[in-house]
C-alpha atoms as a PDB file:
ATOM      1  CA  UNK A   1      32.646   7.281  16.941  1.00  0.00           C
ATOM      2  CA  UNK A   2      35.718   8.158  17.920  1.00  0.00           C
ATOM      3  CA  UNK A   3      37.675  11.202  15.246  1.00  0.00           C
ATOM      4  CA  UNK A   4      40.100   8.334  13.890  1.00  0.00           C
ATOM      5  CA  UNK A   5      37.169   6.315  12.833  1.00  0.00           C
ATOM      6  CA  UNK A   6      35.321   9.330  11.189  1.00  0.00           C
ATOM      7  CA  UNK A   7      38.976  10.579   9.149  1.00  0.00           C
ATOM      8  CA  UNK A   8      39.103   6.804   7.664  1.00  0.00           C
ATOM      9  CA  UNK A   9      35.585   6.308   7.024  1.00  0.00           C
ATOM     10  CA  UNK A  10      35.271  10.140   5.359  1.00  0.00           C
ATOM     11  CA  UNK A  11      38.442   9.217   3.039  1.00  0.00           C
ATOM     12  CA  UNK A  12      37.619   5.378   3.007  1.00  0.00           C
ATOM     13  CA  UNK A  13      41.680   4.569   4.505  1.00  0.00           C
ATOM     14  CA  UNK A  14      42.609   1.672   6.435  1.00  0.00           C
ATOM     15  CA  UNK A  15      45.021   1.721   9.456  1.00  0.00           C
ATOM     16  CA  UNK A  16      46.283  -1.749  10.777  1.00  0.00           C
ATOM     17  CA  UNK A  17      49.785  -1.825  13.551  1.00  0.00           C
ATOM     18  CA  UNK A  18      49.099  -6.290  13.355  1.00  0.00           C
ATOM     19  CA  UNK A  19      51.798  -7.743  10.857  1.00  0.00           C
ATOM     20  CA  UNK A  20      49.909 -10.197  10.239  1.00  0.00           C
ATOM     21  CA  UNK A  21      47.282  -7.850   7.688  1.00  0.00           C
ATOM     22  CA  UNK A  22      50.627  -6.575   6.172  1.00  0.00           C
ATOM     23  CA  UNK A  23      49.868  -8.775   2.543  1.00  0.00           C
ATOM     24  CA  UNK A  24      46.681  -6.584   2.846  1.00  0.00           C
ATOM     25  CA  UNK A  25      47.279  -2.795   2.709  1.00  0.00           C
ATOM     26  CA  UNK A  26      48.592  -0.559   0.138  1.00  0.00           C
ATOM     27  CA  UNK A  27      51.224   0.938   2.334  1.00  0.00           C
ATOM     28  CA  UNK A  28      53.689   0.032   5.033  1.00  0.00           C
ATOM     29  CA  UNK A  29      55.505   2.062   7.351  1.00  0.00           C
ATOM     30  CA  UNK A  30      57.510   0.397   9.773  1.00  0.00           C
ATOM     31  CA  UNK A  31      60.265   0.572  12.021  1.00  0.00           C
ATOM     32  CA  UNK A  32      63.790  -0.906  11.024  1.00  0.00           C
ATOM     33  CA  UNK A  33      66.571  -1.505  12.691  1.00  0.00           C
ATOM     34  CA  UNK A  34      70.383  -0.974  11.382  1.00  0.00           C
ATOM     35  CA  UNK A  35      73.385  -3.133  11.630  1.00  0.00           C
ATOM     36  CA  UNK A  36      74.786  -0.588  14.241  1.00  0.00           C
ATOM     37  CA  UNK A  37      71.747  -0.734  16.136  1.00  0.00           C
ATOM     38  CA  UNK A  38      69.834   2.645  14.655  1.00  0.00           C
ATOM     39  CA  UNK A  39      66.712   2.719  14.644  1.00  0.00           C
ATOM     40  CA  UNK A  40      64.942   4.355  10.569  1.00  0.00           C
ATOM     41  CA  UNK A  41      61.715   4.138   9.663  1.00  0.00           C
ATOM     42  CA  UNK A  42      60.747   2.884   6.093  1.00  0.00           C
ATOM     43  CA  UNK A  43      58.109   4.128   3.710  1.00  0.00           C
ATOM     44  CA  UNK A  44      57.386   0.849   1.460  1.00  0.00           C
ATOM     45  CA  UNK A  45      54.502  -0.892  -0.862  1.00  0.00           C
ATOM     46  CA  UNK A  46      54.389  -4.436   0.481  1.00  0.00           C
ATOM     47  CA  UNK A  47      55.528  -6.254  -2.488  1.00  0.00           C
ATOM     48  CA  UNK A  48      58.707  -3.297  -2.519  1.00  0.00           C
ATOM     49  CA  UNK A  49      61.741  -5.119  -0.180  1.00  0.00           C
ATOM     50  CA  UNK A  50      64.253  -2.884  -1.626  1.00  0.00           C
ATOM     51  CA  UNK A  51      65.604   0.021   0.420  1.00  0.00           C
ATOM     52  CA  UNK A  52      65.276   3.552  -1.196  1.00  0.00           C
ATOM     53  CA  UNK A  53      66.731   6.149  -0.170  1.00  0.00           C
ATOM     54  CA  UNK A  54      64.124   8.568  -0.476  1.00  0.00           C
ATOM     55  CA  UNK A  55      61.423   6.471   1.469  1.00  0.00           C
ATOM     56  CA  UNK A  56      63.928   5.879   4.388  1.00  0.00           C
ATOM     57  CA  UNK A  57      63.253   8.643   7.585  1.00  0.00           C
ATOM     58  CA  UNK A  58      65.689   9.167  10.805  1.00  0.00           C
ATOM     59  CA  UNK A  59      62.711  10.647  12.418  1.00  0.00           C
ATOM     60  CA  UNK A  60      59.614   8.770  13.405  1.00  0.00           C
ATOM     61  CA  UNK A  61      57.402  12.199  13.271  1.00  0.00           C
ATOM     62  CA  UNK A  62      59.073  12.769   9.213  1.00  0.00           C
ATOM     63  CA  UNK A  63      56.736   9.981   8.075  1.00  0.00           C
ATOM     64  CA  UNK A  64      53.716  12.018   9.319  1.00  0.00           C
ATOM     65  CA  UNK A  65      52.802  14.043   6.231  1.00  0.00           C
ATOM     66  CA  UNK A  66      53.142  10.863   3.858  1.00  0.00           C
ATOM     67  CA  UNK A  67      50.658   8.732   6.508  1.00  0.00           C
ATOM     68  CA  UNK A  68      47.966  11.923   6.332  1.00  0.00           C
ATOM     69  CA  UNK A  69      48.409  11.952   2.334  1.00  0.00           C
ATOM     70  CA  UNK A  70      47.860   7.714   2.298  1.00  0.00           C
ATOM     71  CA  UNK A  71      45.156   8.296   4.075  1.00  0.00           C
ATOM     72  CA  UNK A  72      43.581  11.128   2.143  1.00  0.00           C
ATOM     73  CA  UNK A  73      44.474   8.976  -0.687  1.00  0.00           C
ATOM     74  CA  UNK A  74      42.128   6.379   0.649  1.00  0.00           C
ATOM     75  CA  UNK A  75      45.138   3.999   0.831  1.00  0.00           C
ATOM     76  CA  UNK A  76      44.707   0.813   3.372  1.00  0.00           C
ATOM     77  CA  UNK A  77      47.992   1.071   5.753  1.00  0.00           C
ATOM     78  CA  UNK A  78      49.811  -0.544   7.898  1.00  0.00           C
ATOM     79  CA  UNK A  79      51.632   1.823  10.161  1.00  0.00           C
ATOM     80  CA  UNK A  80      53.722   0.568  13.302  1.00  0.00           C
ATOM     81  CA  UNK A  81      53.137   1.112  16.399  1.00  0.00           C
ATOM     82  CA  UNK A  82      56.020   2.875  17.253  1.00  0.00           C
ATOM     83  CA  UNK A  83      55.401   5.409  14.333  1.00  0.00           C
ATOM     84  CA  UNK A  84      51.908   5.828  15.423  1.00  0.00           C
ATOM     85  CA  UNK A  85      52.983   7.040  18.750  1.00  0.00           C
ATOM     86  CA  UNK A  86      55.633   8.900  18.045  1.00  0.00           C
ATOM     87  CA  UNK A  87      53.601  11.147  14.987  1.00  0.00           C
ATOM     88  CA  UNK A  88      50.791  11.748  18.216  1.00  0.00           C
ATOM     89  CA  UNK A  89      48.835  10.360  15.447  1.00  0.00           C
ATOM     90  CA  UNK A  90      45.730  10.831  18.096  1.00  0.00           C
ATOM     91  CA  UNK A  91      46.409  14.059  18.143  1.00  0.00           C
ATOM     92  CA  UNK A  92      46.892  14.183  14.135  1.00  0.00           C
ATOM     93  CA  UNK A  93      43.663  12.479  13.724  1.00  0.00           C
ATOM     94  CA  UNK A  94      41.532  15.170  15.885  1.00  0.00           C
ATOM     95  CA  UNK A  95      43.495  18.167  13.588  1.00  0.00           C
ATOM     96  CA  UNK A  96      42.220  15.961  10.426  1.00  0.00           C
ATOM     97  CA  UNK A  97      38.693  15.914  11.326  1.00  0.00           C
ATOM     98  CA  UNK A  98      38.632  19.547  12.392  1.00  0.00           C
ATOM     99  CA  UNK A  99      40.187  20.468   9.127  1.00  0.00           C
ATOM    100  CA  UNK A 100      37.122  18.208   7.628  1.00  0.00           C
ATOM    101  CA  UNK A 101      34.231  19.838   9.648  1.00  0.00           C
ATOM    102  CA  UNK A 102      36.063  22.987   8.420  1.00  0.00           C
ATOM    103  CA  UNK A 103      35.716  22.381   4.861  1.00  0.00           C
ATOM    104  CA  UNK A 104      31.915  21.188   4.849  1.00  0.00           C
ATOM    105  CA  UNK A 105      31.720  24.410   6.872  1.00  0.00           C
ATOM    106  CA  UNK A 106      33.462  27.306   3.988  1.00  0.00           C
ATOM    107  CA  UNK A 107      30.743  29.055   2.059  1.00  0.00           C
ATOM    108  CA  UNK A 108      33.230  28.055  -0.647  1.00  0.00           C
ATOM    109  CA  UNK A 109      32.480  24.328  -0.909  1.00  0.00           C
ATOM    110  CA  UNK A 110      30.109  23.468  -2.843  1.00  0.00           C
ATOM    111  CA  UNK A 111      26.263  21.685  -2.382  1.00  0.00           C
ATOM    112  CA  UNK A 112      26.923  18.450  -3.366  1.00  0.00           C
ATOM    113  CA  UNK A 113      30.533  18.546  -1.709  1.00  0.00           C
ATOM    114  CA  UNK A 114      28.749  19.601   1.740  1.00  0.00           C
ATOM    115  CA  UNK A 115      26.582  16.163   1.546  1.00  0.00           C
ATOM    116  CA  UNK A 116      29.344  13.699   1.790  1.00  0.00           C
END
């Protein structure tokens, strides 16, 4: 198992880059292009179409912290390719699960928080 796999299945998150699961995930972060042909990445529930301000990113790698906290938060996601690359969310995921072995590691945690 792969450390992506073992980050989702220890917080129970979902990542999906097909459109077509998009009616199924908490969480959307996609790719958008402007009317003078920038490129902004938006932060968005699925049922949400309206543009806020504060969920809209120039950078790509900005929408990295919100992705790790979805998927702490267990959240199901959908998260475009182009994000995914760009946030070296390989990379991301490998940091994750070191932070994880970490924690069941500390002599601080807990017994029954060591046996998840």
């Amino acid at each position: 198992m792969n450390n992506k796999n073992k980050v989702l299945k220890h917080y129970g998150a979902n990542i999906t880059d097909v459109w077509n699961n998009v009616d199924h995930v908490d969480m959307v972060f996609e790719s958008v292009y402007t009317a003078d042909s920038y490129n902004v990445y938006w932060m968005h529930e699925p049922s949400d179409m309206a543009f806020n301000p504060e969920s809209i990113f120039y950078y790509a790698s900005s929408c990295s912290d919100d992705i790790k906290n979805c998927i702490k938060d267990g959240l199901s996601l959908f998260v475009d390719s182009e994000i995914y690359d760009e946030c070296y969310f390989d990379d991301e995921f490998e940091d994750m699960w070191d932070d994880i072995k970490n924690e069941r590691d500390s002599p601080f945690v807990s017994y029954h928080e060591n046996k998840k």
